[in-house]
PDB file of N, CA and C in Angstrom:
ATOM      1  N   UNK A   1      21.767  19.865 274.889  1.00  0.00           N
ATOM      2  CA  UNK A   1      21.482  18.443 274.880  1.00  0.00           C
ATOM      3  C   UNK A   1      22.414  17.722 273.904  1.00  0.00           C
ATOM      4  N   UNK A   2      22.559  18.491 272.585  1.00  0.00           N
ATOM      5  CA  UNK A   2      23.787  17.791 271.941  1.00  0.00           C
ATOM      6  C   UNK A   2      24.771  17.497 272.023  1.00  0.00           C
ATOM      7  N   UNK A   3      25.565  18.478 272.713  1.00  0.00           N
ATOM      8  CA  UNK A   3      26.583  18.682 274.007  1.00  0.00           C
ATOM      9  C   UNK A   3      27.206  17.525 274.690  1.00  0.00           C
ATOM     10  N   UNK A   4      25.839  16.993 275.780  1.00  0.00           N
ATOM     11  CA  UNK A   4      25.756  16.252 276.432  1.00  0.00           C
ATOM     12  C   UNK A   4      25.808  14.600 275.608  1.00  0.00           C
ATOM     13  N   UNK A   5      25.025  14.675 274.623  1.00  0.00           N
ATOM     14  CA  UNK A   5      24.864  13.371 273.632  1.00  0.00           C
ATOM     15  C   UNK A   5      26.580  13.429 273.209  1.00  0.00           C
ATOM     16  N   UNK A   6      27.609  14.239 272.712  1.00  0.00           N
ATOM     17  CA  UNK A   6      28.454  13.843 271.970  1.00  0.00           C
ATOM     18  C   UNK A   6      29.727  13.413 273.544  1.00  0.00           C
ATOM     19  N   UNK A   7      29.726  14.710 274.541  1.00  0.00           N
ATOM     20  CA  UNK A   7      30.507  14.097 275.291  1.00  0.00           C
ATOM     21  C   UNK A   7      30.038  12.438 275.700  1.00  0.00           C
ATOM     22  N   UNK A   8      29.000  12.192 275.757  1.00  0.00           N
ATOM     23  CA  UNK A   8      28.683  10.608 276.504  1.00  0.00           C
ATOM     24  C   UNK A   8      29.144   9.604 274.842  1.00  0.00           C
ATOM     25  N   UNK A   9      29.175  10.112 273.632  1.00  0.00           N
ATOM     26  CA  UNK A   9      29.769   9.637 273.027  1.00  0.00           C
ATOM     27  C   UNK A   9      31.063   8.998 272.728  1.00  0.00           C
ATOM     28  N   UNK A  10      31.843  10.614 273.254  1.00  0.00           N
ATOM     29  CA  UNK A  10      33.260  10.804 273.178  1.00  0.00           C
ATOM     30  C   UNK A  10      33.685  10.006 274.409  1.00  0.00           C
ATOM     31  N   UNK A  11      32.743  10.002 275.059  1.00  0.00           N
ATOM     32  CA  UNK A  11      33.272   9.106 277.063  1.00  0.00           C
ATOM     33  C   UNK A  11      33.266   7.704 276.403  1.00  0.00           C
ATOM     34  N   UNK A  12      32.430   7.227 276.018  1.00  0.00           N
ATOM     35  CA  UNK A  12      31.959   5.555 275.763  1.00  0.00           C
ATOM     36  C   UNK A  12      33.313   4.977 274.713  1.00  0.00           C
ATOM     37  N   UNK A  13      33.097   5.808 273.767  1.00  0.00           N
ATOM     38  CA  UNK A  13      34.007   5.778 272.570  1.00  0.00           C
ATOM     39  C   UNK A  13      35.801   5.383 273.742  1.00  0.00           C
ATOM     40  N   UNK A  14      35.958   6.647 274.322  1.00  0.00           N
ATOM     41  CA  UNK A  14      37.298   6.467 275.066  1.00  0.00           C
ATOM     42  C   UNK A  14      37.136   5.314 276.101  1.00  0.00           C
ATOM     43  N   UNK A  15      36.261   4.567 276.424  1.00  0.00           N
ATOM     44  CA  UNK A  15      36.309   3.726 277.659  1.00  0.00           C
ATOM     45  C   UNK A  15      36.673   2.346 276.664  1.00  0.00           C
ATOM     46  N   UNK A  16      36.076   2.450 275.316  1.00  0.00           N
ATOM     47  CA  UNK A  16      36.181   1.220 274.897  1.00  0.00           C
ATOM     48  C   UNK A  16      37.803   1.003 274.093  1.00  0.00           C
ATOM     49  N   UNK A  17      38.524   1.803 274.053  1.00  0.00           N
ATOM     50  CA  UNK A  17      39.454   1.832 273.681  1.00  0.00           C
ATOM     51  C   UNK A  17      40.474   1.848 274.706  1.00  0.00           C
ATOM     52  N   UNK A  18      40.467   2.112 276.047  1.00  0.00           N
ATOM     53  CA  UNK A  18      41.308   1.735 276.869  1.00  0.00           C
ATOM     54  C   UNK A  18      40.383   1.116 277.980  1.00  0.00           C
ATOM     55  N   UNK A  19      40.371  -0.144 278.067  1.00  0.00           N
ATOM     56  CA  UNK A  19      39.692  -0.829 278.836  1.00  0.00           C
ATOM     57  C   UNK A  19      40.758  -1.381 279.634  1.00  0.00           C
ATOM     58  N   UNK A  20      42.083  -1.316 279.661  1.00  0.00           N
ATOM     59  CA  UNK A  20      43.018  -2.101 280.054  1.00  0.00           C
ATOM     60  C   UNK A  20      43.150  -2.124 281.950  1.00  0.00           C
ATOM     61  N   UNK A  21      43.652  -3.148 281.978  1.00  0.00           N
ATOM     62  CA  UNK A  21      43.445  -3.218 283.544  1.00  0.00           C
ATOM     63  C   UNK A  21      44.416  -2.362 284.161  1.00  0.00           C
ATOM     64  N   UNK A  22      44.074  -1.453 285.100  1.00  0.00           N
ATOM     65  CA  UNK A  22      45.460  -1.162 285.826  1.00  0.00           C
ATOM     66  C   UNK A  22      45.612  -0.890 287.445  1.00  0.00           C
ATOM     67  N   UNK A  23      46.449  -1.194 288.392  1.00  0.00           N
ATOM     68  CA  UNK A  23      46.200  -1.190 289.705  1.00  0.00           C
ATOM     69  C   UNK A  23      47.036  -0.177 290.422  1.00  0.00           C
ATOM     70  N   UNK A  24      46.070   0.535 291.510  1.00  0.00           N
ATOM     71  CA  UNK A  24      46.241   1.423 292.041  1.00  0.00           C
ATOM     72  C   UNK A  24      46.646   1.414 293.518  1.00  0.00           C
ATOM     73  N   UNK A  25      48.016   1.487 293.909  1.00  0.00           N
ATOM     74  CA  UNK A  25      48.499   0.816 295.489  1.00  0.00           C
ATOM     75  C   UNK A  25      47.856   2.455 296.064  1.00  0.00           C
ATOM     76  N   UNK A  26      47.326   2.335 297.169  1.00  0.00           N
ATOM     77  CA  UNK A  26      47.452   3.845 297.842  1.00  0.00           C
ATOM     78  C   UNK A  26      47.528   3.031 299.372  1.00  0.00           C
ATOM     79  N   UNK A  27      47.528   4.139 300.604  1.00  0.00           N
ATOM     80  CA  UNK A  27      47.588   3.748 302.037  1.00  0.00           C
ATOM     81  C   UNK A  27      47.605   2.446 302.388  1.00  0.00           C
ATOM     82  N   UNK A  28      45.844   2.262 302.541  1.00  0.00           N
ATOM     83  CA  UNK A  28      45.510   1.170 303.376  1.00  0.00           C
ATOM     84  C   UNK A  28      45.235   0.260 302.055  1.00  0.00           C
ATOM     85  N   UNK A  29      45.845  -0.139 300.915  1.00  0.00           N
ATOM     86  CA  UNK A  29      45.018  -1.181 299.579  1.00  0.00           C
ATOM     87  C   UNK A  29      45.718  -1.021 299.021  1.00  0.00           C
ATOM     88  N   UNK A  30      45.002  -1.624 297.521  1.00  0.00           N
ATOM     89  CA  UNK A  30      45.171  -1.898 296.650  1.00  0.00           C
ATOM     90  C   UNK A  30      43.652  -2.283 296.136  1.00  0.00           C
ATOM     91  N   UNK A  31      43.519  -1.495 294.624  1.00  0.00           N
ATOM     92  CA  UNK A  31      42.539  -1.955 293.703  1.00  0.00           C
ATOM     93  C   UNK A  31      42.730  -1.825 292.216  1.00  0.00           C
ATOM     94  N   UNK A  32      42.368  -2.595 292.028  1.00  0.00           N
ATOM     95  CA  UNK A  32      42.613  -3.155 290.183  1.00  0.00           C
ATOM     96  C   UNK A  32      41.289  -2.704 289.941  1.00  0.00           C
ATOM     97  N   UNK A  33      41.226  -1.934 288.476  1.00  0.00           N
ATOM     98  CA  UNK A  33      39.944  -1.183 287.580  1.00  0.00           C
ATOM     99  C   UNK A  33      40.624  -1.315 286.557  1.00  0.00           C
ATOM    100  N   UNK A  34      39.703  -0.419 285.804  1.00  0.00           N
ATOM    101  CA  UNK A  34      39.858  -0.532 284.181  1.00  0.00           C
ATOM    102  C   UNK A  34      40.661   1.437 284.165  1.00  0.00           C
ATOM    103  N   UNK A  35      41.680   1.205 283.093  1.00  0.00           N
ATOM    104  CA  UNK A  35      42.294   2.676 282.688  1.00  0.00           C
ATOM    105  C   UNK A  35      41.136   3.715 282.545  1.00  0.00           C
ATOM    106  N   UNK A  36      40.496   3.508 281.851  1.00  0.00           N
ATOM    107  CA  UNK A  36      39.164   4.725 281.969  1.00  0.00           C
ATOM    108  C   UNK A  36      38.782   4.876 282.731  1.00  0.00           C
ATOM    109  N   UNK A  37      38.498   3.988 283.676  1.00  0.00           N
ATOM    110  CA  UNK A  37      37.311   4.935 285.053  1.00  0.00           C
ATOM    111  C   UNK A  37      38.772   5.260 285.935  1.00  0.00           C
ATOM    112  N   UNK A  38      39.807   5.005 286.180  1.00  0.00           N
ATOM    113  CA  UNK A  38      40.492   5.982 286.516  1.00  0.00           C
ATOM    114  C   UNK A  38      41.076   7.471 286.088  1.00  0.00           C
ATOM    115  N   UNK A  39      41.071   7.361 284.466  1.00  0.00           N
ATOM    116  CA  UNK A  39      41.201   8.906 283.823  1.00  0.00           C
ATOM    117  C   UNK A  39      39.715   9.500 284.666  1.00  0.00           C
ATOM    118  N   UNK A  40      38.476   8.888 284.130  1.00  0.00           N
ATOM    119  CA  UNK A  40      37.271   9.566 284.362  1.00  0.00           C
ATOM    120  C   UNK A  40      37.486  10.147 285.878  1.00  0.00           C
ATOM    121  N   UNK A  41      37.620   9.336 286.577  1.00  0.00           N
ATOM    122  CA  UNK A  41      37.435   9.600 287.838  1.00  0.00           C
ATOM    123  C   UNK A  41      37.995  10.598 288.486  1.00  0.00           C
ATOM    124  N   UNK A  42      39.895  10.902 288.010  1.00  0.00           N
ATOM    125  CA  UNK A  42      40.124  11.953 288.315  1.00  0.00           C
ATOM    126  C   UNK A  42      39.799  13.582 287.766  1.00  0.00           C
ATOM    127  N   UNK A  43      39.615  13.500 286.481  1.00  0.00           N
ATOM    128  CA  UNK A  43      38.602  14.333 286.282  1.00  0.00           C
ATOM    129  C   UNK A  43      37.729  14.910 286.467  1.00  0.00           C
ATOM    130  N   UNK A  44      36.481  13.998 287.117  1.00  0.00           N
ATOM    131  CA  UNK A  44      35.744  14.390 287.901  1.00  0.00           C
ATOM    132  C   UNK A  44      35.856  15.162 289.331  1.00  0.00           C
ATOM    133  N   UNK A  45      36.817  14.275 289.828  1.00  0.00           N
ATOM    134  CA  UNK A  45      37.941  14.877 291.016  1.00  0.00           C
ATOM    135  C   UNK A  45      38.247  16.152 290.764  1.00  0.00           C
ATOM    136  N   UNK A  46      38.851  16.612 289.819  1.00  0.00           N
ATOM    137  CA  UNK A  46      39.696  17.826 289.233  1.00  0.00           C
ATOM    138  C   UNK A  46      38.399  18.792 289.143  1.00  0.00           C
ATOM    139  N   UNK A  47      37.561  18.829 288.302  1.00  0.00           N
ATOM    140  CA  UNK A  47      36.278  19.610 288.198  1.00  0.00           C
ATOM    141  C   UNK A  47      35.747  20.096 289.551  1.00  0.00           C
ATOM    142  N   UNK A  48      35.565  19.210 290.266  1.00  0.00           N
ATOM    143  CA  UNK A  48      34.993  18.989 292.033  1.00  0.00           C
ATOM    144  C   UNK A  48      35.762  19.731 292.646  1.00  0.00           C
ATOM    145  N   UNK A  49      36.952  20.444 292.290  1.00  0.00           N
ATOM    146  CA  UNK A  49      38.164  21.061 293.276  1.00  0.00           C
ATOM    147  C   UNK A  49      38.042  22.665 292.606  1.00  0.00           C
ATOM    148  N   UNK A  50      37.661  22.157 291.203  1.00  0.00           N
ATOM    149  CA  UNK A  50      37.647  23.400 290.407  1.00  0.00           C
ATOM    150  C   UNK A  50      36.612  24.072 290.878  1.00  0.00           C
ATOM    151  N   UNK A  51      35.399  23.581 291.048  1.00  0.00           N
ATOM    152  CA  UNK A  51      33.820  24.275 291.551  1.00  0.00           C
ATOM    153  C   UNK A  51      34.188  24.880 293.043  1.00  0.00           C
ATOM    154  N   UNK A  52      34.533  23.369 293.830  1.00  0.00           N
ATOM    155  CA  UNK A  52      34.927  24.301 295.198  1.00  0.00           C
ATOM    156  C   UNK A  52      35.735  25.617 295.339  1.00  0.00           C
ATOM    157  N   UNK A  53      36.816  25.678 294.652  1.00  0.00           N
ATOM    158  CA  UNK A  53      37.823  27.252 294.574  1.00  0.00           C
ATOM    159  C   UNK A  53      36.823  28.190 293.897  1.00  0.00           C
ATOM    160  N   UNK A  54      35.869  27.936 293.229  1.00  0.00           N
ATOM    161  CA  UNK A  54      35.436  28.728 292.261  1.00  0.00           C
ATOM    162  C   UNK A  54      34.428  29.621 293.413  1.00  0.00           C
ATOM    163  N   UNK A  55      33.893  28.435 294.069  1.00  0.00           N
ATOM    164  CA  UNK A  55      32.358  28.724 294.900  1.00  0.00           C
ATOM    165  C   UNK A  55      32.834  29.388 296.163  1.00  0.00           C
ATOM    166  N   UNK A  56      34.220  29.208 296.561  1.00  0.00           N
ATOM    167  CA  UNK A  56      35.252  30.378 297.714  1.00  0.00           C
ATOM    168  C   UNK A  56      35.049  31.544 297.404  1.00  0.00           C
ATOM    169  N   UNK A  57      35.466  31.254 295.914  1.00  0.00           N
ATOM    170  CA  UNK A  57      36.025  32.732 295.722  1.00  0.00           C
ATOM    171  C   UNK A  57      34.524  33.451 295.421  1.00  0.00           C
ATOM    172  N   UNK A  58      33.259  33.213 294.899  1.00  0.00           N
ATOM    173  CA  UNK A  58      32.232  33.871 294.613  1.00  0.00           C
ATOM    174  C   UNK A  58      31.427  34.478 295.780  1.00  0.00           C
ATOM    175  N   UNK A  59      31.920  33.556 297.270  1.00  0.00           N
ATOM    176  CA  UNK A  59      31.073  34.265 298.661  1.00  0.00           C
ATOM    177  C   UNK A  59      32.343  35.320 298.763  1.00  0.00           C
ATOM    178  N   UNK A  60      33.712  35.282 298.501  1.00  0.00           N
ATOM    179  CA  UNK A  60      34.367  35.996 298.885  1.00  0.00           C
ATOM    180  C   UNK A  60      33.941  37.629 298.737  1.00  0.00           C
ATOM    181  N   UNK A  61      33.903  37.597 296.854  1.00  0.00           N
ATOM    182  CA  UNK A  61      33.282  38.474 296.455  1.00  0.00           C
ATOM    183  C   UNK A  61      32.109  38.767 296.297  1.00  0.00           C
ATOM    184  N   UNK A  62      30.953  37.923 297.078  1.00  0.00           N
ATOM    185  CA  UNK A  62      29.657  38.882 297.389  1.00  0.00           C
ATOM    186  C   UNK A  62      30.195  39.572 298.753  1.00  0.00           C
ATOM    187  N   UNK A  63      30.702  39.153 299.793  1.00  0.00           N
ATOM    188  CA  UNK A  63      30.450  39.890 300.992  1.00  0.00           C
ATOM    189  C   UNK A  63      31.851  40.873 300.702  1.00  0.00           C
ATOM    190  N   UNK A  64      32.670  41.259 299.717  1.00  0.00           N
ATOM    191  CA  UNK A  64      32.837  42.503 299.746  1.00  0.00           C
ATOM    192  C   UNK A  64      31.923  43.106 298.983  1.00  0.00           C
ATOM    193  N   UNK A  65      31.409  42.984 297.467  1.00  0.00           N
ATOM    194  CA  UNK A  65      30.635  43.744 297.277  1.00  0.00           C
ATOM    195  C   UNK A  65      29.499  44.283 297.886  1.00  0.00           C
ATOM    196  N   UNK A  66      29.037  43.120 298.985  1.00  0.00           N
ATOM    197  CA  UNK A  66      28.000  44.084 300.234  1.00  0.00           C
ATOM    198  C   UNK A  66      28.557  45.101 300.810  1.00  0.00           C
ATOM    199  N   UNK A  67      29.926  44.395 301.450  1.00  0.00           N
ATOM    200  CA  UNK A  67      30.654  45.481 302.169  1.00  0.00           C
ATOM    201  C   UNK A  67      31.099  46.954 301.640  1.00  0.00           C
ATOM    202  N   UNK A  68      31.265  47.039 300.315  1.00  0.00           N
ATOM    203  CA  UNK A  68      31.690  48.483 299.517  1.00  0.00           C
ATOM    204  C   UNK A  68      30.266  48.877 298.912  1.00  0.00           C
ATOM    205  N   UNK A  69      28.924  48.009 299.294  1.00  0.00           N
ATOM    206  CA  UNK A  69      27.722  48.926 298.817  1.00  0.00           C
ATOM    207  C   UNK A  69      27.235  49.484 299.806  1.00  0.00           C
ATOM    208  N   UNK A  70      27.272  48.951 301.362  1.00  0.00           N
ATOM    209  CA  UNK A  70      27.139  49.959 302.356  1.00  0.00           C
ATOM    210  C   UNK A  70      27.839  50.841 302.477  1.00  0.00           C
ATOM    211  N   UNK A  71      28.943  50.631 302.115  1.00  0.00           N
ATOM    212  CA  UNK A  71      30.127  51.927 302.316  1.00  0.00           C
ATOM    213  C   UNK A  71      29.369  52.876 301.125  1.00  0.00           C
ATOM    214  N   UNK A  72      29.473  52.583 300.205  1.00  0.00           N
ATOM    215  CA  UNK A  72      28.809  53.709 299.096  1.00  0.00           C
ATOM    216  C   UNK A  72      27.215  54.356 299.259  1.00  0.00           C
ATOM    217  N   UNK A  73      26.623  53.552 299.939  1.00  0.00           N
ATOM    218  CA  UNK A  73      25.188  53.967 300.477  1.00  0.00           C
ATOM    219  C   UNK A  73      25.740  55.336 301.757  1.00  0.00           C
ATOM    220  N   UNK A  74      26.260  54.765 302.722  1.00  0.00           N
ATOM    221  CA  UNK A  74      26.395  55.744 303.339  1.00  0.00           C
ATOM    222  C   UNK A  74      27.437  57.001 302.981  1.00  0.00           C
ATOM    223  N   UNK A  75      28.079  56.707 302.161  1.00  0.00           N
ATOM    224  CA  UNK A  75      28.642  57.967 301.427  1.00  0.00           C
ATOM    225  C   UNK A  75      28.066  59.030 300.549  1.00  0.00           C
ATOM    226  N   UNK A  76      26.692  58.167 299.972  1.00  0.00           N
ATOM    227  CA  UNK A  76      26.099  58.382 299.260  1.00  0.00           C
ATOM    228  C   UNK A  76      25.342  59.846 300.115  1.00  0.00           C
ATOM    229  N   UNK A  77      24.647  59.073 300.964  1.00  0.00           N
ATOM    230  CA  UNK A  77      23.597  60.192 301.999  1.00  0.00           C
ATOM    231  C   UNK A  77      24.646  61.230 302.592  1.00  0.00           C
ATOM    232  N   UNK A  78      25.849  60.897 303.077  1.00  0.00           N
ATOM    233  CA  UNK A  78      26.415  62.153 303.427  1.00  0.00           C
ATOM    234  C   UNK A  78      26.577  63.533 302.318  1.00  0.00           C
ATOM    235  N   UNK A  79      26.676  62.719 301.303  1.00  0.00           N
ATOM    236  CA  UNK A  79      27.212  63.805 300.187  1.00  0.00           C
ATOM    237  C   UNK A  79      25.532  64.403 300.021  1.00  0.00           C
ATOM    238  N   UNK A  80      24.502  63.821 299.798  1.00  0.00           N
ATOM    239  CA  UNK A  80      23.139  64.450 299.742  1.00  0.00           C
ATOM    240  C   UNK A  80      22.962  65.389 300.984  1.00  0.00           C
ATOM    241  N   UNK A  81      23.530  65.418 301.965  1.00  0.00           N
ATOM    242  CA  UNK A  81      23.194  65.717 303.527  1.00  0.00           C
ATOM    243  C   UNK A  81      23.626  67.193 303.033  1.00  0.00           C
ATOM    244  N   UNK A  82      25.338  67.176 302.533  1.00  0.00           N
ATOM    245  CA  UNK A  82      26.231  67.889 302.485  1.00  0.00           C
ATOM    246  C   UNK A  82      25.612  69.006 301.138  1.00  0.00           C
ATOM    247  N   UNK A  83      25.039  68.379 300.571  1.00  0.00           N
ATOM    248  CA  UNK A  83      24.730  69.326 299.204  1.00  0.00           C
ATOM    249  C   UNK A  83      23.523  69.964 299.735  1.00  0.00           C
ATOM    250  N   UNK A  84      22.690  69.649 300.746  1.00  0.00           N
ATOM    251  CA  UNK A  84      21.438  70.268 301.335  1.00  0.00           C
ATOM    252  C   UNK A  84      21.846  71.092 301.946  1.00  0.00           C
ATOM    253  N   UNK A  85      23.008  70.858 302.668  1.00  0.00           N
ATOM    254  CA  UNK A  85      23.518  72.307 303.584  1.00  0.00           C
ATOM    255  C   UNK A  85      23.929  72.974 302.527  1.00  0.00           C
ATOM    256  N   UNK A  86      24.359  73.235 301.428  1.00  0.00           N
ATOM    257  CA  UNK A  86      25.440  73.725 300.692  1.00  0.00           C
ATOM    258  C   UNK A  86      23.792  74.878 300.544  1.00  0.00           C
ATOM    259  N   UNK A  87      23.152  74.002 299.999  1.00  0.00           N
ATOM    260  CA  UNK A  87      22.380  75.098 298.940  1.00  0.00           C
ATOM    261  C   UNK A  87      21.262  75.738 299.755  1.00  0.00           C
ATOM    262  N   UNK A  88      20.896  75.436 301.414  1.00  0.00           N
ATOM    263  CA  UNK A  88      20.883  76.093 302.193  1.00  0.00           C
ATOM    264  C   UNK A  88      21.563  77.426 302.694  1.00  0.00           C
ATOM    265  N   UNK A  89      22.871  77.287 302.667  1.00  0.00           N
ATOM    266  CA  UNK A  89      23.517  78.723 302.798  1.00  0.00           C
ATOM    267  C   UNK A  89      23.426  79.347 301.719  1.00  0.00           C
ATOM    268  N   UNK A  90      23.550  78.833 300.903  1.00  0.00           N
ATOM    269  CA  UNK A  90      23.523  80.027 299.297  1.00  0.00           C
ATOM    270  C   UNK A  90      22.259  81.281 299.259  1.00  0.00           C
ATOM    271  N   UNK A  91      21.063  80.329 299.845  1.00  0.00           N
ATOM    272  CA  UNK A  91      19.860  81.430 300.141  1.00  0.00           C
ATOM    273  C   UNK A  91      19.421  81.975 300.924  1.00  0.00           C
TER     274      UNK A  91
END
């Protein structure tokens, strides 16, 4: 929670110090804002891209780790299968 209290500090603090106007041509516009909510904004942007790659890559690696725990399950029982025959012939 303190965390949260000093970044909304450190945010407010930086918005009031660059409040300056600045305009942004893209495609179809044009819009005029303030310098901070465009830093903020891409940031937020940036984070949002960061979670998505992050949240790829975490299904990536559950469905191999499913995939190499069935493989090890059934490797598993062969080798038990294999050690039952083993100690079957011994007696």
């Amino acid at each position: 929670m303190a965390f949260a209290a000093l970044m909304a500090l450190l945010g407010f603090s930086f918005h009031l110090r660059n409040d300056q106007a600045v305009v942004l041509n893209y495609f179809t516009g044009r819009l005029e804002t303030e310098l901070s909510l465009v830093v903020v904004g891409a940031i937020i942007i940036g984070v949002m891209l960061g979670v998505l790659a992050m949240f790829i890559t975490v299904l990536r690696l559950k469905r191999e780790m499913r995939r190499l725990t069935r493989c090890n399950e059934k490797i598993h029982g062969e080798l038990v299968a294999t050690q039952a025959n083993s100690s079957e012939d011994v007696h």
